[in-house]
Structures are given as C-alpha cells and as structure tokens.
C-alpha atoms as a PDB file:
ATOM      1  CA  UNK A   1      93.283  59.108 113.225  1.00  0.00           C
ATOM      2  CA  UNK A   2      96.172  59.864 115.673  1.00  0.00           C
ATOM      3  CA  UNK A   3      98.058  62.445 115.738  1.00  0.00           C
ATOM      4  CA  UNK A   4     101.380  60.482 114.009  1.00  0.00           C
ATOM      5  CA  UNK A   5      98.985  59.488 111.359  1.00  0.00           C
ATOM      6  CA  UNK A   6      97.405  63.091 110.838  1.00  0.00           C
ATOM      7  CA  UNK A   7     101.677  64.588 110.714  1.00  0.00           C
ATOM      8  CA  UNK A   8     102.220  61.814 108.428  1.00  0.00           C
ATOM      9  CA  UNK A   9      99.607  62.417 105.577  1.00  0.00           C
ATOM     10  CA  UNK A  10     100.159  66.413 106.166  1.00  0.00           C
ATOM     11  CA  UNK A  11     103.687  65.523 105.724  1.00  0.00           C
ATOM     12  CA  UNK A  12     103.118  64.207 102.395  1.00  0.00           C
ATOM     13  CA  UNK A  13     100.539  66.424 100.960  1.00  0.00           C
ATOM     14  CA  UNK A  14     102.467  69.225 101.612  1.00  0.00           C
ATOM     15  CA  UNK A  15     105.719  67.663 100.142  1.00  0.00           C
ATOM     16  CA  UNK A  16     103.913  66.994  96.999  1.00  0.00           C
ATOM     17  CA  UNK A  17     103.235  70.686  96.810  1.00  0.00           C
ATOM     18  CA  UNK A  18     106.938  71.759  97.572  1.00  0.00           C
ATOM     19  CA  UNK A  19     108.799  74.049  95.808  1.00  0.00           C
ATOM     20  CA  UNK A  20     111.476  73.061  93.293  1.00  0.00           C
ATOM     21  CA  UNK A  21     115.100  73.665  95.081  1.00  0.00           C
ATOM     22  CA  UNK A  22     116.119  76.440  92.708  1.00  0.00           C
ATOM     23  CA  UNK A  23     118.232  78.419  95.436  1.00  0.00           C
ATOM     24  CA  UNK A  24     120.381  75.260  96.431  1.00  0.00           C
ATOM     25  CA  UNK A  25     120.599  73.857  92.768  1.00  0.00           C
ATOM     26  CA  UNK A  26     121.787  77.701  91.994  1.00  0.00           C
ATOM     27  CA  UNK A  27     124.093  77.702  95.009  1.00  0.00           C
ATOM     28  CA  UNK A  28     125.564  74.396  93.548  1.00  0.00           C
ATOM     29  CA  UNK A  29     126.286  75.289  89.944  1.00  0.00           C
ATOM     30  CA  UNK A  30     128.295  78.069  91.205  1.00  0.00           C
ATOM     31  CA  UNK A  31     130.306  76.489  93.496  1.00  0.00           C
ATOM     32  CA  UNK A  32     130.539  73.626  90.520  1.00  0.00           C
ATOM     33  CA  UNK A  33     131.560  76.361  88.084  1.00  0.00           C
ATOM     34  CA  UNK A  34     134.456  78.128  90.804  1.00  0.00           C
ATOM     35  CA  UNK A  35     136.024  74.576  91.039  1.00  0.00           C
ATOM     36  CA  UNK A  36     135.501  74.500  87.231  1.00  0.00           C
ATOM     37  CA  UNK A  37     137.724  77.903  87.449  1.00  0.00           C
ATOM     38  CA  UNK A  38     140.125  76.852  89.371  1.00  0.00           C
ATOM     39  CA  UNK A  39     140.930  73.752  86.739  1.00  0.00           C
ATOM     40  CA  UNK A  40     139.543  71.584  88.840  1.00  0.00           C
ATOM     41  CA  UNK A  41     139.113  68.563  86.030  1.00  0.00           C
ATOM     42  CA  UNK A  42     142.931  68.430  85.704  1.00  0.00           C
ATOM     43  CA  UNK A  43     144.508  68.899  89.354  1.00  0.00           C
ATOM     44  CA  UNK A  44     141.529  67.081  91.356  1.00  0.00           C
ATOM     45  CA  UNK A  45     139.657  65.218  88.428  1.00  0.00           C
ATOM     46  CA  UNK A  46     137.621  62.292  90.475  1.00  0.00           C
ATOM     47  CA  UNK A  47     136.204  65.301  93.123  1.00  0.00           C
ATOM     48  CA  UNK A  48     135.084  67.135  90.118  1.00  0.00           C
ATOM     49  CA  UNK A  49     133.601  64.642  88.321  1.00  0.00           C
ATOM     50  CA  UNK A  50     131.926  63.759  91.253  1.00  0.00           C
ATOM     51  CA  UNK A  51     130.616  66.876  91.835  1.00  0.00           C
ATOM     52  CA  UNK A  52     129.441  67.284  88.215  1.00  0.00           C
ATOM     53  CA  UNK A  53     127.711  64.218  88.122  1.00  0.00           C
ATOM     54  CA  UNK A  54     125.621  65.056  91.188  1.00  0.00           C
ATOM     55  CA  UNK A  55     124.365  68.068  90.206  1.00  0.00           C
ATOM     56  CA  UNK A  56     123.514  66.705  87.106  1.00  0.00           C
ATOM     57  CA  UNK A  57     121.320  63.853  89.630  1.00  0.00           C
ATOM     58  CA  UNK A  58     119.947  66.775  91.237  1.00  0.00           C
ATOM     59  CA  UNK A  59     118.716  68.737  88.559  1.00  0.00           C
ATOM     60  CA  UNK A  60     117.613  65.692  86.761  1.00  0.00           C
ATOM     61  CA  UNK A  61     115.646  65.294  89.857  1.00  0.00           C
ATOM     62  CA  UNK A  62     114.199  68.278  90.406  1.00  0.00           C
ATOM     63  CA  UNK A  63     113.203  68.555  86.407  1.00  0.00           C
ATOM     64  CA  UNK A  64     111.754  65.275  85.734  1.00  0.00           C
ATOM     65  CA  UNK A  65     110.819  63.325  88.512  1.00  0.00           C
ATOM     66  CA  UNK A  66     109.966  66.515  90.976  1.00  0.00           C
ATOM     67  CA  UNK A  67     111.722  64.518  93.978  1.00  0.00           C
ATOM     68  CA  UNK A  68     112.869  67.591  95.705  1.00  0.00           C
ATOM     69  CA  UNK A  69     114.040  66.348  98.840  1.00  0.00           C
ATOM     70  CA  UNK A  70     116.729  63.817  96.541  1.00  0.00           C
ATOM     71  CA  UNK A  71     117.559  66.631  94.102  1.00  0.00           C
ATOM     72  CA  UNK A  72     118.695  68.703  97.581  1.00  0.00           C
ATOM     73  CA  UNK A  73     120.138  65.677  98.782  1.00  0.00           C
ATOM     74  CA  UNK A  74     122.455  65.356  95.438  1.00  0.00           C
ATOM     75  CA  UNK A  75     123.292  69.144  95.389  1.00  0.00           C
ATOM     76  CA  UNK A  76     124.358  69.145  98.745  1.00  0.00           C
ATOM     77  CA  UNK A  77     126.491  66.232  97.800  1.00  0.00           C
ATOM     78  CA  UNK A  78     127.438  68.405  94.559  1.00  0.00           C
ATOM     79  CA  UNK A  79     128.431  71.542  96.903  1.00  0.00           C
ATOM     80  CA  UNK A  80     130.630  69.456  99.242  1.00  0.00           C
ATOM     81  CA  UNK A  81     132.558  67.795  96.366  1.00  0.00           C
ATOM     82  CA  UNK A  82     133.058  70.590  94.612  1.00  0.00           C
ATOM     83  CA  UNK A  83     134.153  72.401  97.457  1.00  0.00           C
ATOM     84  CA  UNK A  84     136.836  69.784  98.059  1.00  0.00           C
ATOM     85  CA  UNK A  85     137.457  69.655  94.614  1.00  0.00           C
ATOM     86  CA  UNK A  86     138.096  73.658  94.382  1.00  0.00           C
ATOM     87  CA  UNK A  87     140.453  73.597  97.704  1.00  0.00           C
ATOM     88  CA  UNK A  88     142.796  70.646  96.296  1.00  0.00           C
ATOM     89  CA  UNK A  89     143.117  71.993  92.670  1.00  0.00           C
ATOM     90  CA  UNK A  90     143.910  75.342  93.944  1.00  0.00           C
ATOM     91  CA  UNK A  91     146.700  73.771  96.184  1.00  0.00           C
ATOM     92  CA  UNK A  92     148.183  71.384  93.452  1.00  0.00           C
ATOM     93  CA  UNK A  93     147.770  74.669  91.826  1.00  0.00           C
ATOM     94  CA  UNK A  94     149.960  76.527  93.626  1.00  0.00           C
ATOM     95  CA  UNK A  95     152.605  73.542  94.093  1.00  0.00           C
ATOM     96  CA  UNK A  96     152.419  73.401  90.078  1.00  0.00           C
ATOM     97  CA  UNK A  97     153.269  77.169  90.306  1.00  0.00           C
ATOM     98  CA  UNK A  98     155.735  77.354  92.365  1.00  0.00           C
ATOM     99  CA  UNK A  99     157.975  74.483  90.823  1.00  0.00           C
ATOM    100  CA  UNK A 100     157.720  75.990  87.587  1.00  0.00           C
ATOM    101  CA  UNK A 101     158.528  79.368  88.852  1.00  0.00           C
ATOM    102  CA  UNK A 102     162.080  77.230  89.738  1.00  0.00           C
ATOM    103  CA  UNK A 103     162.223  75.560  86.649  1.00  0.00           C
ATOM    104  CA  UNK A 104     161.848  78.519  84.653  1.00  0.00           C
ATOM    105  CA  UNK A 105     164.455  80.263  86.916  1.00  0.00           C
ATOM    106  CA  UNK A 106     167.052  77.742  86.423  1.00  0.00           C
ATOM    107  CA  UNK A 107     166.297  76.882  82.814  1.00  0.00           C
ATOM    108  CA  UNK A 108     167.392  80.623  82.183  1.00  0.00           C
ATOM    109  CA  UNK A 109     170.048  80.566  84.185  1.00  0.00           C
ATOM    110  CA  UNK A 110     171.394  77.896  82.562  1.00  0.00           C
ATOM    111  CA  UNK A 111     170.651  79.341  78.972  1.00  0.00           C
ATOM    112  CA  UNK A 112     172.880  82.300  80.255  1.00  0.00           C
ATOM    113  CA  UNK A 113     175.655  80.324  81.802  1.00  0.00           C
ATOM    114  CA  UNK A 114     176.031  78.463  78.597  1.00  0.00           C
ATOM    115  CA  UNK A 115     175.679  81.931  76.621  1.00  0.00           C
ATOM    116  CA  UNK A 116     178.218  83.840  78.280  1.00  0.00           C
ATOM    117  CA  UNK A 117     180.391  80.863  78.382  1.00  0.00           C
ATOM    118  CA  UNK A 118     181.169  80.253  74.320  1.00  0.00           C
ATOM    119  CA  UNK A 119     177.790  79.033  73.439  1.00  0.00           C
ATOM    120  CA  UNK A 120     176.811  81.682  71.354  1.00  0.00           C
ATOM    121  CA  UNK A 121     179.673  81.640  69.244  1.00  0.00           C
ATOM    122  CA  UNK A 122     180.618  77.988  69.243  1.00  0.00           C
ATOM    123  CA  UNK A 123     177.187  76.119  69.066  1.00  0.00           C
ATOM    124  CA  UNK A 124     175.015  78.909  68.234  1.00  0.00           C
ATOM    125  CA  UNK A 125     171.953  76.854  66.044  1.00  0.00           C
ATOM    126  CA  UNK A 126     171.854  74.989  69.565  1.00  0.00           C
ATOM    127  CA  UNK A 127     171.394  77.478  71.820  1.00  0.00           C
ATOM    128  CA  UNK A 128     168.673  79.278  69.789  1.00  0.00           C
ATOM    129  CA  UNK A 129     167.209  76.014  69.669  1.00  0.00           C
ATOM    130  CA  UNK A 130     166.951  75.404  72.986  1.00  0.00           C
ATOM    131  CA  UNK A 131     166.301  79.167  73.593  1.00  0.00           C
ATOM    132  CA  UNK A 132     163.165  78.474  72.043  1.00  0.00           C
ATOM    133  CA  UNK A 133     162.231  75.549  73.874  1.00  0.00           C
ATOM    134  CA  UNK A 134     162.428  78.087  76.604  1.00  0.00           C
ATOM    135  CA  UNK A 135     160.317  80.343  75.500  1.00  0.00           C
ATOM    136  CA  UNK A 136     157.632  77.786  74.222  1.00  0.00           C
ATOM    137  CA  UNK A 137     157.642  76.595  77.567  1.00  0.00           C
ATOM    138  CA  UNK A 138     157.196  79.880  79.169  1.00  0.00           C
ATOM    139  CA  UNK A 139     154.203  80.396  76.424  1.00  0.00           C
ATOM    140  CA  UNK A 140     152.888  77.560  77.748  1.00  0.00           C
ATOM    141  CA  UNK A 141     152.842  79.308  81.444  1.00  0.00           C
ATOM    142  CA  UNK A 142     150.713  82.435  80.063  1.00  0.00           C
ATOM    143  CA  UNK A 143     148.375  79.859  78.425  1.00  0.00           C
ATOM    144  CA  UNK A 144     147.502  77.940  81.598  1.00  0.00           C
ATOM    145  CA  UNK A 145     148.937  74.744  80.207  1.00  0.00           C
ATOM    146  CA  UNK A 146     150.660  74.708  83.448  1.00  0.00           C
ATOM    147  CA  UNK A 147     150.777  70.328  83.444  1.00  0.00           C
ATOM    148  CA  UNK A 148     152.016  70.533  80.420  1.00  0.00           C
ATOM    149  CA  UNK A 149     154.959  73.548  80.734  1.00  0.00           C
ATOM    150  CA  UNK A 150     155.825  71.844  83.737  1.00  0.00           C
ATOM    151  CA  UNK A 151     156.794  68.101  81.937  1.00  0.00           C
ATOM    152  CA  UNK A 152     158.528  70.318  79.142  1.00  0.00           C
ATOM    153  CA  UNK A 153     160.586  72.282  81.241  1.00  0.00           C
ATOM    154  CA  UNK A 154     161.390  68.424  83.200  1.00  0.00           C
ATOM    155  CA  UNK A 155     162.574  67.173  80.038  1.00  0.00           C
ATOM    156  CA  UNK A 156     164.722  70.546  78.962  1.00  0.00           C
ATOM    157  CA  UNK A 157     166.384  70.547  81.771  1.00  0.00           C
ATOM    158  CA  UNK A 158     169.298  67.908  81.713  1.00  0.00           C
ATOM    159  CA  UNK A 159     169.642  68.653  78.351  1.00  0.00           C
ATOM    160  CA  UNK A 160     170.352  72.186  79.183  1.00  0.00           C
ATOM    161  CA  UNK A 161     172.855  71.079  81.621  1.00  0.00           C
ATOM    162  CA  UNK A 162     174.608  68.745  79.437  1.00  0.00           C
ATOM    163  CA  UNK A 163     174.908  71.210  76.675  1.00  0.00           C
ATOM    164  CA  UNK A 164     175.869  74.116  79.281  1.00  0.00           C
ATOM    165  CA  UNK A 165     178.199  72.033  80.477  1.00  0.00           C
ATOM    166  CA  UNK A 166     180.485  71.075  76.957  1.00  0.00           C
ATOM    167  CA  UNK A 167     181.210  75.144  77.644  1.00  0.00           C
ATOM    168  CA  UNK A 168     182.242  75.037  81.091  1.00  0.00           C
ATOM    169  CA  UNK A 169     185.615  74.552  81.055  1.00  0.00           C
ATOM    170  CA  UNK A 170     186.761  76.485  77.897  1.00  0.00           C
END
C-alpha cells in the first residue's frame, strides 16, 4: 500500500468513528432562534426559511444517517443564513420603527389640530371614533404587530386629514 492509499482508508475509518456535530448544530439553533427573535419570518422571510430548513438537513443528518461532515456542512449553511436573516430583519426593523414613530406623531397631531379646532363639539362621535383607531393602532405597537400598525396608521391617515380639515377654517 502507498502512503495515499494508507491516508485514504485511515481517513475513512476514522470518519466512521466521528463524533456527532453537537457543538455546531448547538451553535446553529441559537443563532436560528436570535433571528427567530428578531421576527425574522416576517421582515426577511426567504433567509429564514432558509436557514430553518438547513438546520433541519443538518440535524436530520446527524440523527439518522450519521453523515457528519453534511450535517456540518448544512449548519454552517444554517448559521450564515440566519445570520443574514437576523441583520436584515433587524434593519427593516428599525425602518418599520422609525416610520411609525412618524406616523404615530402626526396621527396625534392631527387628532389635536382637529380637537382644538371645533371637532370636539361639532363632530364629536367622529373624533372618538377615530381617536380610537389611534389608540388601536398604538396597541398594535406594544404588541409587536408592527406590519400591521404600520398599514393601519397608512390608511388613518388621509382620513384624519380630511376630517381635520372640514374644521380648519371655522
């Protein structure tokens, strides 16, 4: 036997005997369950999947058909997609945030405007109507249903401005 041959079948008899990857299939479920954290599955939904469906691969792997070098293969893919996945959704995140930090602001603004402008005698059934749009919205915020707060307060808006301004120039 040469020497190539000799690496060759130690090569395999000792990867038979390897070790399952617990550490990196560990190391991946983590960083799976951070971008889970981050709500990953709505603001970067294909990297998550992505990720989620490797690890699955690599556990399968690992479990059934003890093909550690694959299962490490599909974590490592796992890890990098969820790390992409967590870095996006936090940054739609904080673009989601942000804009309905401004929506907020000017949706109560307007609410005021219209208040201290005759609304609250003249019309007042609407403006506790929309007051409570407002505030269903904002519940919405302190739930996390940030997609969701943000297409409300989208739609409120020019209806807020239409009905703040019937009270602008009384």
């Amino acid at each position: 036997m040469t020497r190539r041959s000799v690496a060759c079948v130690f090569f395999l008899a000792t990867a038979g005997c390897a070790q399952p990857p617990t550490d990196e299939l560990d190391i991946t479920s983590s960083r799976v369950e951070a971008a889970r954290q981050q709500d990953a599955a709505i603001f970067a939904p294909e990297l998550f999947a992505e990720a989620e469906s490797s690890l699955a691969e690599a556990q399968r792997l690992a479990a059934t058909e003890r093909d550690y070098l694959a299962a490490i293969q599909a974590a490592a893919h796992s890890t990098l997609r969820a790390n992409e996945a967590f870095f996006r959704a936090r940054s739609e995140r904080i673009v989601v945030v942000r804009r309905l930090d401004q929506i907020l602001f000017e949706l109560k603004g307007l609410l005021e405007m219209a208040a201290h402008r005759g609304a609250a005698e003249e019309a007042p059934a609407e403006l506790s109507a929309l007051q409570t749009r407002y505030e269903a919205i904002r519940a919405m915020v302190e739930a996390s249903d940030l997609l969701d707060a943000l297409a409300a307060g989208m739609a409120l808006k020019p209806e807020l401005l239409a009905f703040e301004e019937r009270f602008r120039g009384e």
